[in-house]
Protein backbone atom coordinates (compact mmCIF):
# COMPACT_ATOMS: atom_id res chain seq x y z
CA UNK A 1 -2.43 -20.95 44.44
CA UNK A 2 -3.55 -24.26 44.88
CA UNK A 3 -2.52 -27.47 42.41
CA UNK A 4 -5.83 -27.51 40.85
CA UNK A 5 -5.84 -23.93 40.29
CA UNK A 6 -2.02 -24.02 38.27
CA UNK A 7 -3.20 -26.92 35.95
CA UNK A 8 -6.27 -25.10 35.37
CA UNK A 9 -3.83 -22.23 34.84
CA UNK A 10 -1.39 -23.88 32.77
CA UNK A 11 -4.55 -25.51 31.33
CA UNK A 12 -5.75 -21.61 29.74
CA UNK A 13 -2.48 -21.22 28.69
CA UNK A 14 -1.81 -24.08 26.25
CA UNK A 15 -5.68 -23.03 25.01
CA UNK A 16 -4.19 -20.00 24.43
CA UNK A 17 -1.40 -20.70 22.71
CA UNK A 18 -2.62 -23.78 20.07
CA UNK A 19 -5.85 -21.13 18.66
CA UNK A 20 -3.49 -18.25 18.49
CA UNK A 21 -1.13 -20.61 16.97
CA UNK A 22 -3.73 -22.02 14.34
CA UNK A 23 -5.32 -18.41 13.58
CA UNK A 24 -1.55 -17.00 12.97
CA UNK A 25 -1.68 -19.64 9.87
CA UNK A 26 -4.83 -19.43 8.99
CA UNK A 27 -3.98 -15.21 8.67
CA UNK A 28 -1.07 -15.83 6.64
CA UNK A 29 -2.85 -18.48 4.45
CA UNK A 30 -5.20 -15.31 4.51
CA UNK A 31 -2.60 -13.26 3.37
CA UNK A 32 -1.11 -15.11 0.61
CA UNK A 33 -4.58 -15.88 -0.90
CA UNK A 34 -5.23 -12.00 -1.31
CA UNK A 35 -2.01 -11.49 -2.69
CA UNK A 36 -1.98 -14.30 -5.41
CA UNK A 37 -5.43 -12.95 -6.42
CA UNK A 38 -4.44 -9.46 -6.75
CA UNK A 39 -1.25 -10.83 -9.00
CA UNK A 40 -3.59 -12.21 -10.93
CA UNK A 41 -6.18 -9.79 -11.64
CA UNK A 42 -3.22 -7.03 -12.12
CA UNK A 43 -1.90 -9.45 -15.05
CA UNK A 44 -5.06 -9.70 -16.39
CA UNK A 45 -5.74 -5.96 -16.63
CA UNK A 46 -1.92 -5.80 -18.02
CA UNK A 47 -2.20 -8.36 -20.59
CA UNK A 48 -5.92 -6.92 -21.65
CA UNK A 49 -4.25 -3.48 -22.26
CA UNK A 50 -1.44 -4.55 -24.42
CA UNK A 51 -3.88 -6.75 -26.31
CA UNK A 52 -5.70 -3.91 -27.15
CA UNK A 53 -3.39 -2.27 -27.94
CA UNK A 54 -3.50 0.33 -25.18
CA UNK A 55 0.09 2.09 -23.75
CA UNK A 56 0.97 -0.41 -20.67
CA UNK A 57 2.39 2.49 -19.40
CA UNK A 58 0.18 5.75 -18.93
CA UNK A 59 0.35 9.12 -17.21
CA UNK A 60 -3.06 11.78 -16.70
CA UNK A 61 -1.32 14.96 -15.65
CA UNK A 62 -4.24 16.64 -14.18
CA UNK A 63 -2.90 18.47 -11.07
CA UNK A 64 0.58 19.00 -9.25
CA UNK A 65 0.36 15.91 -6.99
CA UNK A 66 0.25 13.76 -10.52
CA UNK A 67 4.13 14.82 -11.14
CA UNK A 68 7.41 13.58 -9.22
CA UNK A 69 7.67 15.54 -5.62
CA UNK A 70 4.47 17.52 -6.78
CA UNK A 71 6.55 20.23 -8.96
CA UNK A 72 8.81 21.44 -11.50
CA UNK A 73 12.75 20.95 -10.95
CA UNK A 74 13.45 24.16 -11.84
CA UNK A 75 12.10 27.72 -11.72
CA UNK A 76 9.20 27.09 -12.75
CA UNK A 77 5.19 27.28 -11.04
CA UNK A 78 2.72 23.96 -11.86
CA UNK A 79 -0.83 24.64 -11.25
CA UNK A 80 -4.08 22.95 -12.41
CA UNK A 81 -5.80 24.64 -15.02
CA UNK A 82 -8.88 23.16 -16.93
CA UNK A 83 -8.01 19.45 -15.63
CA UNK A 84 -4.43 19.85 -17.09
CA UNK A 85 -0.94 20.92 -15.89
CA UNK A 86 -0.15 24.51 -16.55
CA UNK A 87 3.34 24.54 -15.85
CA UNK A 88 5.07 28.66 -16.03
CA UNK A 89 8.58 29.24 -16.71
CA UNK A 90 9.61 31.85 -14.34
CA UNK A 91 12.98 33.25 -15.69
CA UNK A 92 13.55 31.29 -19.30
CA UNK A 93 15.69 28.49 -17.95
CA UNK A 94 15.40 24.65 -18.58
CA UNK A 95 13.49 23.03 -15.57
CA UNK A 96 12.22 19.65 -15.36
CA UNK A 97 9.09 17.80 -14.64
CA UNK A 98 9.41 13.93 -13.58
CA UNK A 99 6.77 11.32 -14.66
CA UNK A 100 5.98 9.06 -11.14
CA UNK A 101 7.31 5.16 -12.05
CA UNK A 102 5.96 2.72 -9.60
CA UNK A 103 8.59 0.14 -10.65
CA UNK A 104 10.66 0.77 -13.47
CA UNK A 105 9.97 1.02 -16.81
CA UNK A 106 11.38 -0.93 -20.27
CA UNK A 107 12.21 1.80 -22.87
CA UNK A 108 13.78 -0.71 -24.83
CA UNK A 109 10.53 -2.32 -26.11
CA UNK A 110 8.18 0.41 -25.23
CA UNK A 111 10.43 3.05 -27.30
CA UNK A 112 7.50 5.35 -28.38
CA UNK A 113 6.96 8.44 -25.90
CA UNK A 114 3.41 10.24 -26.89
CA UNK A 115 2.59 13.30 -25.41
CA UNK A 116 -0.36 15.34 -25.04
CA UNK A 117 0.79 18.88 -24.53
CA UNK A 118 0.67 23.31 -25.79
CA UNK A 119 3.02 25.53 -25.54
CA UNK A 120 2.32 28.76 -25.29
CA UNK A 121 5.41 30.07 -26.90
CA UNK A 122 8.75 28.55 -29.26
CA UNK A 123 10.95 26.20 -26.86
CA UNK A 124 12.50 23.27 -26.77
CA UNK A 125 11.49 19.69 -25.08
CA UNK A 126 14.20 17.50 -24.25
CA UNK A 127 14.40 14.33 -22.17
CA UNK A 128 16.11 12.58 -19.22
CA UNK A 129 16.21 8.99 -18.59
CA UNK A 130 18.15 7.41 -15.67
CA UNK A 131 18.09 2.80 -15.17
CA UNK A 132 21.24 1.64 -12.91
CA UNK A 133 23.60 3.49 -14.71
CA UNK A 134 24.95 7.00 -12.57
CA UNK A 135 24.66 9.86 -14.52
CA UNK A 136 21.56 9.93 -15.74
CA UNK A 137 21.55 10.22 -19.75
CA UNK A 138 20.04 13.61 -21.62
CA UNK A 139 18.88 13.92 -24.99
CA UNK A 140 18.63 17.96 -24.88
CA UNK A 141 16.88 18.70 -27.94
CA UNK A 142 14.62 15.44 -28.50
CA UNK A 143 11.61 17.99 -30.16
CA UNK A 144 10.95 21.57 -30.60
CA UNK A 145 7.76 23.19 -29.10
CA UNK A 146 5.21 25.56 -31.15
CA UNK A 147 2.31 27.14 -30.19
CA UNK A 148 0.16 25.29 -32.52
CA UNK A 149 0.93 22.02 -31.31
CA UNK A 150 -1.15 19.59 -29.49
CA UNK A 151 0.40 16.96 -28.91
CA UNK A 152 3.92 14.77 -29.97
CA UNK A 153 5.33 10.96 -30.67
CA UNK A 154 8.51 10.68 -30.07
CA UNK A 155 10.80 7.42 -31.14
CA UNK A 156 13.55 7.25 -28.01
CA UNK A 157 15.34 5.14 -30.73
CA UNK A 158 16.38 7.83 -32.67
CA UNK A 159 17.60 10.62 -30.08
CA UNK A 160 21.11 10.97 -29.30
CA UNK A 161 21.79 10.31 -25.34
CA UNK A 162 24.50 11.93 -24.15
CA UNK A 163 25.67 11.41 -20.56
CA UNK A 164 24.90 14.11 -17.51
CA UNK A 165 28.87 13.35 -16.87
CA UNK A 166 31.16 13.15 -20.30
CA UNK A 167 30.78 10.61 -23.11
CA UNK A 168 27.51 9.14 -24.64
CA UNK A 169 24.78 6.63 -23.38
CA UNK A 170 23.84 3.44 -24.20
CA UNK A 171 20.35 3.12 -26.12
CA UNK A 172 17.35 3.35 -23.71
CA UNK A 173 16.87 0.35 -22.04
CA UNK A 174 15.19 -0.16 -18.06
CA UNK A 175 14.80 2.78 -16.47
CA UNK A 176 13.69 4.19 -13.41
CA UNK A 177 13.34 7.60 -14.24
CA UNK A 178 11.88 9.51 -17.04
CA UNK A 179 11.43 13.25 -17.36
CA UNK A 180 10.71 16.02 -19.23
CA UNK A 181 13.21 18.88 -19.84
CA UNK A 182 11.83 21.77 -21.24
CA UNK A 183 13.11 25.18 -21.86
CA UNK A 184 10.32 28.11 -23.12
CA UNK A 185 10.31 31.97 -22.69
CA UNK A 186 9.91 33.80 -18.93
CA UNK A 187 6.29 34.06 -18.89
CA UNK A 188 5.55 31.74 -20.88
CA UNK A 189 3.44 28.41 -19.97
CA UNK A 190 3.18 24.24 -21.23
CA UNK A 191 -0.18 22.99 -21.09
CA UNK A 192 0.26 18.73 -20.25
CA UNK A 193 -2.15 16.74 -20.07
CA UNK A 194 -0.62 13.47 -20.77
CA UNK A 195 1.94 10.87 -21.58
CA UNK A 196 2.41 7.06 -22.61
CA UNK A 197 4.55 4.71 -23.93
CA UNK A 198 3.92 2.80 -26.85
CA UNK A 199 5.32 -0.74 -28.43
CA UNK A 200 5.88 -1.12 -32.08
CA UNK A 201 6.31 -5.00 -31.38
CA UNK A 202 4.49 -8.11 -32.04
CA UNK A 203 2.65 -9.34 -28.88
CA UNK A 204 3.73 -12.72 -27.72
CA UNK A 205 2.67 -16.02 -27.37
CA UNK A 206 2.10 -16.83 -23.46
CA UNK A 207 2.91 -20.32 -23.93
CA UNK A 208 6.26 -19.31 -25.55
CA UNK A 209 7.47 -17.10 -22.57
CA UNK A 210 6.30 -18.75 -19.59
CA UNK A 211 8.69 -19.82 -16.75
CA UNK A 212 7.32 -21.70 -13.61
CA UNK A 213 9.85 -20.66 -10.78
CA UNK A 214 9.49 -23.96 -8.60
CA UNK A 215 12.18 -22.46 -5.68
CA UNK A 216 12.15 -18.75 -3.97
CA UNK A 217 15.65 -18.93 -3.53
CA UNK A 218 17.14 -20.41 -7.55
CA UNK A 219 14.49 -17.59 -8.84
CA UNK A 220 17.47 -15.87 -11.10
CA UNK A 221 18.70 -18.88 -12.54
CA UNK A 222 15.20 -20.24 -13.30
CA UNK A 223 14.60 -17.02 -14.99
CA UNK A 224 17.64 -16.58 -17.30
CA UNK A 225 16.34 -18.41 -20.32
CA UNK A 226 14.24 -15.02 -20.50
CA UNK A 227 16.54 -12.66 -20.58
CA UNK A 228 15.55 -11.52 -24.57
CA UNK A 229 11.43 -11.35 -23.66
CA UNK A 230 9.84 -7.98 -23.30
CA UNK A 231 6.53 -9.01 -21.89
CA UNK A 232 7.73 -12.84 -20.25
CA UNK A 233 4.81 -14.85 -17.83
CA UNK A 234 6.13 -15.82 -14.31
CA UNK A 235 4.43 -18.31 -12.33
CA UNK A 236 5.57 -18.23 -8.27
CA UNK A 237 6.39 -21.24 -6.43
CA UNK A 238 3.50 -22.79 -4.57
CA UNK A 239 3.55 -22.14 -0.66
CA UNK A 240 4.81 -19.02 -0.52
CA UNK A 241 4.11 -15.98 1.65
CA UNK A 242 2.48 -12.80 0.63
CA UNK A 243 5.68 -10.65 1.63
CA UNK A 244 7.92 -13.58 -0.57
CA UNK A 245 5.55 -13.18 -3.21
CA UNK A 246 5.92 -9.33 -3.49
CA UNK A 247 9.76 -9.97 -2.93
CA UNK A 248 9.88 -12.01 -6.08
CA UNK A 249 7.74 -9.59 -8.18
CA UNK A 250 10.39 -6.59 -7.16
CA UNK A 251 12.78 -8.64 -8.16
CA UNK A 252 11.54 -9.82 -11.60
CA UNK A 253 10.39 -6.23 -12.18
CA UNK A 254 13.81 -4.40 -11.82
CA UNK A 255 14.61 -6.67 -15.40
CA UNK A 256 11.40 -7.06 -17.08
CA UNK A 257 9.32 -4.28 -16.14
CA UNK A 258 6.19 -5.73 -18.15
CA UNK A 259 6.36 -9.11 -16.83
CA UNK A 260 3.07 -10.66 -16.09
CA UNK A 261 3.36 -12.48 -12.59
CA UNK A 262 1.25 -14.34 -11.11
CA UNK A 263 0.52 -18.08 -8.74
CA UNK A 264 1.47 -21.24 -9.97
CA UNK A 265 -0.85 -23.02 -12.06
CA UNK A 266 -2.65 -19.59 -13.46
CA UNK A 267 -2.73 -18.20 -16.87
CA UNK A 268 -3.94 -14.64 -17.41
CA UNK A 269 -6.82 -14.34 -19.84
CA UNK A 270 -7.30 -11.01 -21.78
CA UNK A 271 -10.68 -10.25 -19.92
CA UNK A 272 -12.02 -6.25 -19.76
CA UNK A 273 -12.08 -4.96 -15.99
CA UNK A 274 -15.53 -5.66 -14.42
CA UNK A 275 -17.93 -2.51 -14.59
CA UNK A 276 -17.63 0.02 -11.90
CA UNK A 277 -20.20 -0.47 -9.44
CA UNK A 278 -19.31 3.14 -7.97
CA UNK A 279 -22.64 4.34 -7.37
CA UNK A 280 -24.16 0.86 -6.52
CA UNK A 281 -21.18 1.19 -3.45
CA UNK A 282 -22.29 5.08 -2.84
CA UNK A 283 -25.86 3.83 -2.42
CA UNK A 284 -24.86 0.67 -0.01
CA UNK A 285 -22.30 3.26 1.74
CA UNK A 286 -25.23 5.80 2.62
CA UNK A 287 -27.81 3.00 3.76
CA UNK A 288 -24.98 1.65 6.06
CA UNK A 289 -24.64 6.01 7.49
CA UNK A 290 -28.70 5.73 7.58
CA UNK A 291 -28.72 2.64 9.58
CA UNK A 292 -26.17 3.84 12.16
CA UNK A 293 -27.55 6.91 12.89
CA UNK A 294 -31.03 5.43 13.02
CA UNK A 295 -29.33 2.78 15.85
CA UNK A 296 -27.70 5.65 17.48
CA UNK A 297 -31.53 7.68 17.68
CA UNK A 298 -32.88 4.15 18.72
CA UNK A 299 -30.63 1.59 20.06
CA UNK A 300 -32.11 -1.80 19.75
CA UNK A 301 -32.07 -3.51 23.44
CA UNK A 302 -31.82 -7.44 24.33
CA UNK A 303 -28.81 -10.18 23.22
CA UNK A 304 -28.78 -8.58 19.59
CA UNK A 305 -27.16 -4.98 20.62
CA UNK A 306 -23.84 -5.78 20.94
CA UNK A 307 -23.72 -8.18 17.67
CA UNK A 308 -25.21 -5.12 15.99
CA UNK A 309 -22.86 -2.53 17.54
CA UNK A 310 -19.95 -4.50 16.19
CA UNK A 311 -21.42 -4.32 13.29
CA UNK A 312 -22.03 -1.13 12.86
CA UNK A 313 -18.78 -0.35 14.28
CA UNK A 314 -16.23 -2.82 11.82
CA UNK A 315 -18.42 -3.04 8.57
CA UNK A 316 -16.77 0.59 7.43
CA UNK A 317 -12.93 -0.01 8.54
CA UNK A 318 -12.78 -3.44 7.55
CA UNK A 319 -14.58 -2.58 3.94
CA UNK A 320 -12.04 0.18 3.26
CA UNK A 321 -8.77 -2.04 4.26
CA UNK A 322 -9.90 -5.67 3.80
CA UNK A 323 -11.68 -4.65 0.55
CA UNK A 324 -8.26 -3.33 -0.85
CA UNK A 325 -10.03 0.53 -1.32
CA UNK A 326 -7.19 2.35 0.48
CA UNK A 327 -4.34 2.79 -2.23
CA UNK A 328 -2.00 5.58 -2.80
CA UNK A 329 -4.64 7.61 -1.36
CA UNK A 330 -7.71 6.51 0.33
CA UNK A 331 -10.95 7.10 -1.56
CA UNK A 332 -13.33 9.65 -0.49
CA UNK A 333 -16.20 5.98 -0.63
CA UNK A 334 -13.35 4.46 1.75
CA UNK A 335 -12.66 7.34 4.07
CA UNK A 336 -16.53 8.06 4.76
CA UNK A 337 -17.78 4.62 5.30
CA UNK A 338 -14.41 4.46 7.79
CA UNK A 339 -15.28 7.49 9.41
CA UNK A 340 -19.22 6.30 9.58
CA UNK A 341 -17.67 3.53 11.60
CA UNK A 342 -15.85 5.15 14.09
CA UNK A 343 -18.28 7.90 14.30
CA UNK A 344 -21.07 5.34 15.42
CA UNK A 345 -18.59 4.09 18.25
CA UNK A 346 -18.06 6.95 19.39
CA UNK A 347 -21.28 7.93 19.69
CA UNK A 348 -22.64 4.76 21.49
CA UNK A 349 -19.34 5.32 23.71
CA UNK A 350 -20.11 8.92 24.68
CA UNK A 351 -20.79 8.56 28.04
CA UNK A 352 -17.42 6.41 28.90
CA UNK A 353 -15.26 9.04 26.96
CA UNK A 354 -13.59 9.08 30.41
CA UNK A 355 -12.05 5.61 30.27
CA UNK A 356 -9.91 7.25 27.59
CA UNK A 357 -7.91 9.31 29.85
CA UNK A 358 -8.20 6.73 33.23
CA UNK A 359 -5.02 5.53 35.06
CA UNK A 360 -4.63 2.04 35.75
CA UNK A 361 -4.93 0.81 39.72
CA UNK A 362 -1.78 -0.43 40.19
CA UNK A 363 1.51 1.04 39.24
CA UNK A 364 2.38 -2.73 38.23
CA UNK A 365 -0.27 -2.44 35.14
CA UNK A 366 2.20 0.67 33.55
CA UNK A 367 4.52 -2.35 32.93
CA UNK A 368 2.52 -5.55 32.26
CA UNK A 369 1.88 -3.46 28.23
CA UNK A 370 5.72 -3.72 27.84
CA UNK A 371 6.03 -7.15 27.51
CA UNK A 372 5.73 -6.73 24.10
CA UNK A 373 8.93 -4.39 23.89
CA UNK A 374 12.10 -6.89 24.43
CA UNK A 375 9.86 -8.89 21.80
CA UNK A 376 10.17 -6.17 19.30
CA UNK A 377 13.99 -5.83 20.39
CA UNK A 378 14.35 -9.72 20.00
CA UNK A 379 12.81 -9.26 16.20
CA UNK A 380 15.19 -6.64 15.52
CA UNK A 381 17.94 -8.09 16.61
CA UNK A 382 18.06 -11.19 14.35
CA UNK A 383 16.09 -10.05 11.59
CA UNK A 384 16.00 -6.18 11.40
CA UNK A 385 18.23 -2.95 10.39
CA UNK A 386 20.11 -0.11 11.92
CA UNK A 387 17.27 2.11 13.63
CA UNK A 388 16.37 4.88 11.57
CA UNK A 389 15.26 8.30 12.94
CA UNK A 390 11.80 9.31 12.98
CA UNK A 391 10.27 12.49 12.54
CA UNK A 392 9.02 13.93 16.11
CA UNK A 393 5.19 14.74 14.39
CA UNK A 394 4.98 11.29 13.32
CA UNK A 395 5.55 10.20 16.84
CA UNK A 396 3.67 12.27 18.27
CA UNK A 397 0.91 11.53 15.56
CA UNK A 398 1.53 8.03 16.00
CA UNK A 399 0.56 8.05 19.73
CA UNK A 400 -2.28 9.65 19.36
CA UNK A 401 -3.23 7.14 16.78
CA UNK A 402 -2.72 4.17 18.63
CA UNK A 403 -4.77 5.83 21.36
CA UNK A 404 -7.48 5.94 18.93
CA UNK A 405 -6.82 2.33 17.88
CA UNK A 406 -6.62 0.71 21.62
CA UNK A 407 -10.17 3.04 22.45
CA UNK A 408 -11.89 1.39 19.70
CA UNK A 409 -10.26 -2.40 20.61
CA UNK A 410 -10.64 -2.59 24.10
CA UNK A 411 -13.18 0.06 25.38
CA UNK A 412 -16.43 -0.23 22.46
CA UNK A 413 -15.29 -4.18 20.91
CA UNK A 414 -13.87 -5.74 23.46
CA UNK A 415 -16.84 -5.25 26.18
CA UNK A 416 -19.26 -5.90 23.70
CA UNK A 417 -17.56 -9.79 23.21
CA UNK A 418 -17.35 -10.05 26.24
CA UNK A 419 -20.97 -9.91 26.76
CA UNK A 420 -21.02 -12.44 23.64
CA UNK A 421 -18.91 -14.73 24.12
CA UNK A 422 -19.69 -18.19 26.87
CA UNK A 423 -16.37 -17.37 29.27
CA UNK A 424 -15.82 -13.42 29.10
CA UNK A 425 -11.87 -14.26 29.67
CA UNK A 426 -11.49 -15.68 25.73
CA UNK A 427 -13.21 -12.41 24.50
CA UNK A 428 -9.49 -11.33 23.85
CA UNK A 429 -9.03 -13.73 21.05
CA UNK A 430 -12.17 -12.18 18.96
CA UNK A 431 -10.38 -8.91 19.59
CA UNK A 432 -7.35 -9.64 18.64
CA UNK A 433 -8.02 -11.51 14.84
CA UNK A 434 -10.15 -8.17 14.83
CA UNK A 435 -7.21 -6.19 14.79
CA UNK A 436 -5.38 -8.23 12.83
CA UNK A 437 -7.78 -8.14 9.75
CA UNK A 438 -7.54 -4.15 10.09
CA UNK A 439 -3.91 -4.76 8.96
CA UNK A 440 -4.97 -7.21 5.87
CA UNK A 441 -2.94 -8.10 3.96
CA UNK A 442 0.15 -7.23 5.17
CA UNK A 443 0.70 -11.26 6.64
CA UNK A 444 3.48 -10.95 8.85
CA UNK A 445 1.86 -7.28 10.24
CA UNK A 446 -1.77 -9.69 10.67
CA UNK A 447 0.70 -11.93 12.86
CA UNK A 448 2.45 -9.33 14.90
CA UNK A 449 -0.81 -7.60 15.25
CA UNK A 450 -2.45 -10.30 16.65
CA UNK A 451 -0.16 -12.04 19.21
CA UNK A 452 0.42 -7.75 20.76
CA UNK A 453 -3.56 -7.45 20.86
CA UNK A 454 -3.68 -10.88 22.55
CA UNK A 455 -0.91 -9.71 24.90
CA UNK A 456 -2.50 -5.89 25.77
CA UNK A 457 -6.06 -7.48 26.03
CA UNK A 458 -5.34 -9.97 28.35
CA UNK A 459 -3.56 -6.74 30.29
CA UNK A 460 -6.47 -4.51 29.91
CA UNK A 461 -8.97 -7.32 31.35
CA UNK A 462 -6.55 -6.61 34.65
CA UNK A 463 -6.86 -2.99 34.60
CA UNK A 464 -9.33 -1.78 33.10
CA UNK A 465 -6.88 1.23 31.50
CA UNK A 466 -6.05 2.00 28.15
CA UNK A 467 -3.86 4.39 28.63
CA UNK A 468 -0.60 2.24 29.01
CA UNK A 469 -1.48 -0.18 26.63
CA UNK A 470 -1.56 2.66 23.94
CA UNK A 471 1.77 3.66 25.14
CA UNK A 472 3.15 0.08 24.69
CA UNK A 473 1.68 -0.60 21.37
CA UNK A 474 2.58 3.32 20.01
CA UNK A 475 6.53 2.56 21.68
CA UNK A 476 6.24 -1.36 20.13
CA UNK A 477 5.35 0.33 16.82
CA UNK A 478 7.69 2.96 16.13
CA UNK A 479 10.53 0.64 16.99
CA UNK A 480 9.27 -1.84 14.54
CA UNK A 481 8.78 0.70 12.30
CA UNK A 482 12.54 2.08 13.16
CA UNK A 483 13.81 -1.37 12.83
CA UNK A 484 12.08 -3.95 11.46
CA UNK A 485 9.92 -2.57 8.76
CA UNK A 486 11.80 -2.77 5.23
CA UNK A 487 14.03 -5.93 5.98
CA UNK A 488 13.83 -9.24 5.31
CA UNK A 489 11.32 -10.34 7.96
CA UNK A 490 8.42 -7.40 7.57
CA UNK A 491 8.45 -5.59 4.14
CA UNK A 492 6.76 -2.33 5.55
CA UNK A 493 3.96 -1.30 7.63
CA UNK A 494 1.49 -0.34 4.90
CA UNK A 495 -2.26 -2.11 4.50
CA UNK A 496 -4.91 -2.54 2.28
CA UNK A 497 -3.90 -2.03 -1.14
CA UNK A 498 -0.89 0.17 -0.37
CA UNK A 499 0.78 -3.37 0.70
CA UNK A 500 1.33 -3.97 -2.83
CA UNK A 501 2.89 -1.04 -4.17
């Protein structure tokens, strides 16, 4: 290589390096913006509940998958019956049901436990609660159960708790688990429909229980002087990451479960949740199908196809992750516009299906994918955790996945920038902050993300295969997720709005 041709060289490479540099920022500026607006908005939903005076906490028991582990503890059958739970005793013996808690919960202010429930037959209903303290506590006999009831209130005050080991309990106080215990007849069923926990306190006065938390790290100390509030207001320190910012809001959580958290300088405002545009997003969602199938009957031709292939292509994926619509379970609006997506590529990629399954030209190109792997070793090394196993379906599922992903990055987006873009060699970067915004807003994921896609694009402009590439990133993957995910450098692998449960 001549002189010319290594500066030009080293030239590409510091190009390379300062825009993947700035867009690494710019995604976890990206990140953190999502996050503090989704702290926000959740306050403001809390704080609008308890000001009108609806339970902060609430369960709708309308099928198994609403309960703890989808069942009774117990012998006992739950099915869904007439939008309720119809839980069955099968042999007369106490069994439990456990209400889901997506943090913990404060039974100290929020002592009131309603229920919405029928028996079908005399029993008992009796109650577990279990915070830091090992064994759980039990009230046994908290309220009896008649067949003309509908429903209950219960004042956690006034049971007596007795411990699961010897000796009694404290008074209710944070919790992490709640349940039911209930004993009826063999045969006989409970009809639940719901539960929530009510205050019998005064709301308070945001100005009177706000603490700004100017440092990450003196975050305990700063928040002391609120050990006595039920319902205090955090503000975050300025700066912060998206994965810090969650950090903190664990953290504050596990002692004030009702806290209201949210960016420095905001203050939530009691304002109703804006009015579900559901069937305004149906309608959008099936002119978006329309319009892909009608491209896909007739493609357009000239320098607009492959802007409007990407289009058509991204619009669905990145709505459903990007636009937070993929929770604890995807929607069925999120999954089809998603599927519409990929359905479109690969339907203008039908006649390359074989690019899937081609080998590379060189034996040299099986390796070049790799260099990503002592990467992921490097990351685990200083920041991660003691590998844990993985199950072999997820694995195997996993591979196939990435398959998928690397198919839809490199084969139907990646040609189509590179037809796009002035110097076909920098279609990588587009490519790259494309798969990075698939992972929003999971910042440090968006980072990792980007800087392997950059890697495996630039090796896939060499080959021409995806098949290694998918092995690297699938390997790269499942040893992040082995680990990396859950420590103190990447808090998980989740996206979309399951990042912030």
């Amino acid at each position: 290589m001549s002189v010319a041709a290594r500066i030009r060289s080293v030239g590409a490479l510091a190009g390379y390096v300062q825009v993947a540099a700035v867009i690494c920022v710019a995604l976890g500026w990206l990140a953190a913006r999502i996050t503090a607006a989704h702290l926000l908005d959740q306050a403001q939903q809390q704080w609008m509940r308890v000001q009108t005076g609806q339970p902060l906490w609430q369960w709708s028991l309308h099928e198994p998958r609403d309960l703890i582990a989808g069942r009774a503890f117990g012998r006992a059958t739950v099915a869904r019956e007439d939008g309720e739970l119809l839980i069955t005793s099968e042999d007369g013996a106490p069994f439990e049901v456990g209400l889901p808690i997506a943090w913990s919960l404060d039974l100290r202010h929020w002592p009131i436990l309603q229920l919405r429930l029928q028996s079908s037959a005399a029993g008992t209903l009796g109650l577990v609660w279990q915070g830091d303290q090992v064994p759980a506590c039990l009230a046994l006999a908290a309220h009896s159960l008649t067949p003309d009831m509908r429903g209950l209130r219960i004042d956690l005050r006034s049971l007596t708790w007795k411990s699961a080991g010897h000796g009694d309990c404290a008074a209710p106080g944070i919790a992490q688990m709640l349940r039911l215990r209930v004993q009826i007849p063999r045969g006989a069923s409970l009809r639940l429909a719901s539960a929530e926990l009510l205050t019998t306190e005064p709301l308070p006065r945001l100005e009177e229980v706000s603490v700004d938390l100017t440092v990450a790290k003196d975050v305990d100390r700063e928040a002391a002087r609120a050990q006595a509030w039920p319902m205090p207001l955090f503000r975050l320190p300025d700066g912060i990451s998206a994965q810090t910012m969650l950090a903190l809001r664990d953290r504050l959580r596990a002692h004030w479960p009702a806290a209201l958290i949210v960016p420095m300088g905001a203050m939530p405002q009691a304002r109703p949740a804006p009015p579900s545009s559901l069937a305004i997003m149906w309608t959008a969602c099936a002119i978006y199908l329309l319009v892909l199938v009608w491209l896909v009957l007739r493609p357009l031709d000239g320098p607009l196809r492959p802007w409007v292939d990407l289009a058509g292509c991204l619009l669905g994926p990145l709505w459903l992750v990007m636009g937070l619509h993929w929770g604890l379970r995807p929607t069925p609006l999120g999954v089809t516009a998603f599927a519409g997506g990929l359905a479109y590529a690969l339907a203008i990629e039908r006649h390359h299906l074989p690019r899937l399954w081609r080998c590379p030209p060189a034996a040299v190109d099986w390796l070049w994918p790799l260099g990503m792997l002592p990467i992921a070793g490097l990351l685990i090394l200083f920041f991660g955790h003691t590998l844990r196993p993985l199950l072999p379906g997820h694995v195997i599922a996993y591979f196939a996945w990435a398959w998928l992903q690397q198919w839809l990055m490199l084969i139907v987006l990646l040609r189509r920038f590179e037809q796009i873009v002035h110097r076909p060699d920098w279609a990588i970067v587009p490519v790259a902050l494309v798969f990075a915004l698939l992972h929003t807003p999971n910042g440090m994921l968006m980072q990792l993300c980007f800087v392997g896609e950059l890697w495996w694009a630039w090796c896939y402009q060499r080959s021409r295969s995806v098949l290694p590439i998918a092995l690297a990133h699938a390997t790269c993957a499942l040893l992040v997720e082995s680990g990396l995910a859950g420590g103190g450098l990447l808090r998980s692998l989740e996206v979309s709005a399951r990042f912030f449960l």
